[in-house]
Protein backbone atom coordinates (compact mmCIF):
# COMPACT_ATOMS: atom_id res chain seq x y z
CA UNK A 1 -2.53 -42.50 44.21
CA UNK A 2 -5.95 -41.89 42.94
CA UNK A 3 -7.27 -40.22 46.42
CA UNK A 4 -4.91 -38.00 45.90
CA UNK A 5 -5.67 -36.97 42.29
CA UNK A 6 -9.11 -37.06 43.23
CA UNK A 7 -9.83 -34.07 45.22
CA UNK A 8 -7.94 -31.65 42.49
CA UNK A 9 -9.49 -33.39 39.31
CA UNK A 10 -12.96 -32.29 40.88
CA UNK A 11 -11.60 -28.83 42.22
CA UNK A 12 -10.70 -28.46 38.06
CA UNK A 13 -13.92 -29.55 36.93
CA UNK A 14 -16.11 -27.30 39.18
CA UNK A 15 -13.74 -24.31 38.30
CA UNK A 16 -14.28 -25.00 34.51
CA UNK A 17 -18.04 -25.87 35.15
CA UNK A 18 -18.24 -22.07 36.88
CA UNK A 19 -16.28 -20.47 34.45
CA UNK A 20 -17.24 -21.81 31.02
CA UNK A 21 -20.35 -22.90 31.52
CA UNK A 22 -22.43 -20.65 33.63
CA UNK A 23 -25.40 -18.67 31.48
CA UNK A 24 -25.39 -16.48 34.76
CA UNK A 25 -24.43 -13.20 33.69
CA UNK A 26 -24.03 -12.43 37.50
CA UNK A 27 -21.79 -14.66 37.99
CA UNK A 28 -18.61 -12.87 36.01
CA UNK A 29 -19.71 -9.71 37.04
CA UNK A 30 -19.64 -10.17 40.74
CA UNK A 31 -16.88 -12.18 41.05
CA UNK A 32 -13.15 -12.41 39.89
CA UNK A 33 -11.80 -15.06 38.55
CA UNK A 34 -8.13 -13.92 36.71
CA UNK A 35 -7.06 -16.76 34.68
CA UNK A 36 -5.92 -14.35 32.06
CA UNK A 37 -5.85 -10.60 30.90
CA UNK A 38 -9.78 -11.45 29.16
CA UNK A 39 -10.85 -11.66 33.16
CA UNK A 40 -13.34 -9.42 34.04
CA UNK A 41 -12.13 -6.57 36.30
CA UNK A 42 -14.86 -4.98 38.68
CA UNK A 43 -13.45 -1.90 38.17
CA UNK A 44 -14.59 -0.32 34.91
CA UNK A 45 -10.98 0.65 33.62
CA UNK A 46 -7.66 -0.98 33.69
CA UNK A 47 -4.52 -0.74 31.67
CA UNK A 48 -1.61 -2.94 30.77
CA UNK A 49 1.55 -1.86 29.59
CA UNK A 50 4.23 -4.27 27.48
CA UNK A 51 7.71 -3.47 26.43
CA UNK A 52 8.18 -4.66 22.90
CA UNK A 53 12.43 -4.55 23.09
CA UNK A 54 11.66 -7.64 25.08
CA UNK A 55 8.48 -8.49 25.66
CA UNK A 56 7.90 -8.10 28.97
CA UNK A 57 5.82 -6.34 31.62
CA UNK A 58 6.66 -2.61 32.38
CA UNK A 59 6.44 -2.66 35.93
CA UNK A 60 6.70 1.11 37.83
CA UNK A 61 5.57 3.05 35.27
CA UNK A 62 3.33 6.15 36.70
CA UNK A 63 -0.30 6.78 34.74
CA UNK A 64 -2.65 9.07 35.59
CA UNK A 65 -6.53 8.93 34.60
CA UNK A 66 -7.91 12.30 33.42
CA UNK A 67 -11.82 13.27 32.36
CA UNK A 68 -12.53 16.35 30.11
CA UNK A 69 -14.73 18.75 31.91
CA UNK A 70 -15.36 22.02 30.27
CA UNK A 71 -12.14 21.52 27.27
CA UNK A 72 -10.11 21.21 30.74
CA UNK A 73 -8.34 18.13 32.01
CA UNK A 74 -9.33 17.38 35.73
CA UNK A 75 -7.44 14.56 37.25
CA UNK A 76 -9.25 12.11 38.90
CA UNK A 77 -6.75 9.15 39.52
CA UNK A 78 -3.50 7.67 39.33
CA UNK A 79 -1.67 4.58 39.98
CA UNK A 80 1.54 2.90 38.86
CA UNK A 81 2.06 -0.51 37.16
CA UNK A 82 2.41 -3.51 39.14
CA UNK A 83 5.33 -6.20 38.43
CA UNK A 84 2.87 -7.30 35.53
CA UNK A 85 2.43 -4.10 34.05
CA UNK A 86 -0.91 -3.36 34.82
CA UNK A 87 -3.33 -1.35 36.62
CA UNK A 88 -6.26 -3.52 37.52
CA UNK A 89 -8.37 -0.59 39.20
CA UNK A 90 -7.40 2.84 37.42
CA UNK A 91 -10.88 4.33 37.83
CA UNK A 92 -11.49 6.37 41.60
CA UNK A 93 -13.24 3.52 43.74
CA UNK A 94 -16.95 3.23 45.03
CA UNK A 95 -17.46 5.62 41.81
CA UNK A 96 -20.60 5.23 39.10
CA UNK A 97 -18.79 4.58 35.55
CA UNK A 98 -19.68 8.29 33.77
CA UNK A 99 -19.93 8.77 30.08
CA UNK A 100 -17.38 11.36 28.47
CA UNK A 101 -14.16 11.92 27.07
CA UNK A 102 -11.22 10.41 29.17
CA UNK A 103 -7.32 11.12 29.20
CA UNK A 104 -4.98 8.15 30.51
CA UNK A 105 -0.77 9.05 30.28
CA UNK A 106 1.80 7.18 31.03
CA UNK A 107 5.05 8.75 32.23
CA UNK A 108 6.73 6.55 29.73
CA UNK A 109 10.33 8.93 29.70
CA UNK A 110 10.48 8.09 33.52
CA UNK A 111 10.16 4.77 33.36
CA UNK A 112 12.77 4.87 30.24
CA UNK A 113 15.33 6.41 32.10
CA UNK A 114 15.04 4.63 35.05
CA UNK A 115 15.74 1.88 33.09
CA UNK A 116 18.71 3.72 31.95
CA UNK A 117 17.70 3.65 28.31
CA UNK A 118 17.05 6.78 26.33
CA UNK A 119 13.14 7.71 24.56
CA UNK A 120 11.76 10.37 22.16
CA UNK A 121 8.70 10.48 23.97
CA UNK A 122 8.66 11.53 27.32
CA UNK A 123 5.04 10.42 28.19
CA UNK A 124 2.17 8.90 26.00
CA UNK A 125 -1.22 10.35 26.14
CA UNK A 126 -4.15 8.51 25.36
CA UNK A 127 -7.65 10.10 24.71
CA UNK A 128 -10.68 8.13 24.79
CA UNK A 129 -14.10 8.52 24.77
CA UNK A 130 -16.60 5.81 27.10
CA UNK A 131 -20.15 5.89 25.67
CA UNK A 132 -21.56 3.67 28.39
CA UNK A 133 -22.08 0.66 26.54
CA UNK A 134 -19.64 -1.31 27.83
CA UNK A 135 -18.88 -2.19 31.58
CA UNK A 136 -15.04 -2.84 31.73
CA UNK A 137 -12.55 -0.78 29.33
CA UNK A 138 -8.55 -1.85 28.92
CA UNK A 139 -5.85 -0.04 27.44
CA UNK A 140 -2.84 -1.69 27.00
CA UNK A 141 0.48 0.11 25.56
CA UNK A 142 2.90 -1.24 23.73
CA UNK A 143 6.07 0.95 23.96
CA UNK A 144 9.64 0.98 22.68
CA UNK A 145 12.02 3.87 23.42
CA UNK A 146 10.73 5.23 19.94
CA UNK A 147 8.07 4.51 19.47
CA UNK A 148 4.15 3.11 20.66
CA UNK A 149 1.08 1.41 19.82
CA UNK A 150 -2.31 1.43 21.84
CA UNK A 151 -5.98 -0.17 21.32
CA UNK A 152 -9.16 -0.57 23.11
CA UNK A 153 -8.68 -4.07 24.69
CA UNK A 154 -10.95 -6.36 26.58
């Protein structure tokens, strides 16, 4: 019985060894290791969105990524949420992380009524600004047919 246990008890301790710790900096920026939302994503912006009636992942809903150029909104990318909610990689690929004024929506009304339920708001912009000093930005959305709450995650 132990031989068995033995090769996974070691598998767990090099894992935690790696993950917790590692004073490589490196190390969580080059790799991905998703034990959690808190993972580090290499691409500089993802979202997550919840549903608060229940508490689970909104899966399907459409969001679009938007940067302010000249007071004008020029989309840049889109995606739609996985069967977790999320968007791991919302940012255009192979693309340098630029500092400005950002615009992510979610087409919250569609995803509403596809879920045959009725909502006052028919998508949810969210404005934000990146300043550069960060290297990963999440915005997760809590949403309700009446209602929604965002913050800058991690």
């Amino acid at each position: 019985m132990v031989s068995v246990i033995q090769p996974f008890y070691e598998i767990v301790v090099t894992l935690f060894k790696l993950i917790f710790l590692t004073n490589d900096e490196n190390f969580y920026r080059t790799r991905r290791y998703c034990f959690s939302s808190l993972c580090y994503a290499q691409n500089p912006l993802s979202v997550h969105v919840l549903n608060l009636e229940n508490g689970l992942p909104s899966a399907n809903v459409k969001v679009t990524l938007e940067t302010q150029e000249n007071n004008k909104w020029k989309e840049i990318s889109s995606g739609v949420t996985n069967q977790q909610g999320q968007i791991s990689e919302l940012y255009p690929k192979n693309t340098a992380l630029k500092k400005g004024v950002y615009k992510v929506t979610f087409k919250t009304g569609k995803w509403f009524k596809d879920n045959n339920q009725n909502s006052f708001f028919p998508e949810v912009p969210v404005i934000f600004m990146i300043d550069g000093k960060l290297e990963h930005y999440h915005i997760p959305l809590l949403i309700s047919p009446y209602g929604y709450s965002t913050y800058r995650g991690n």
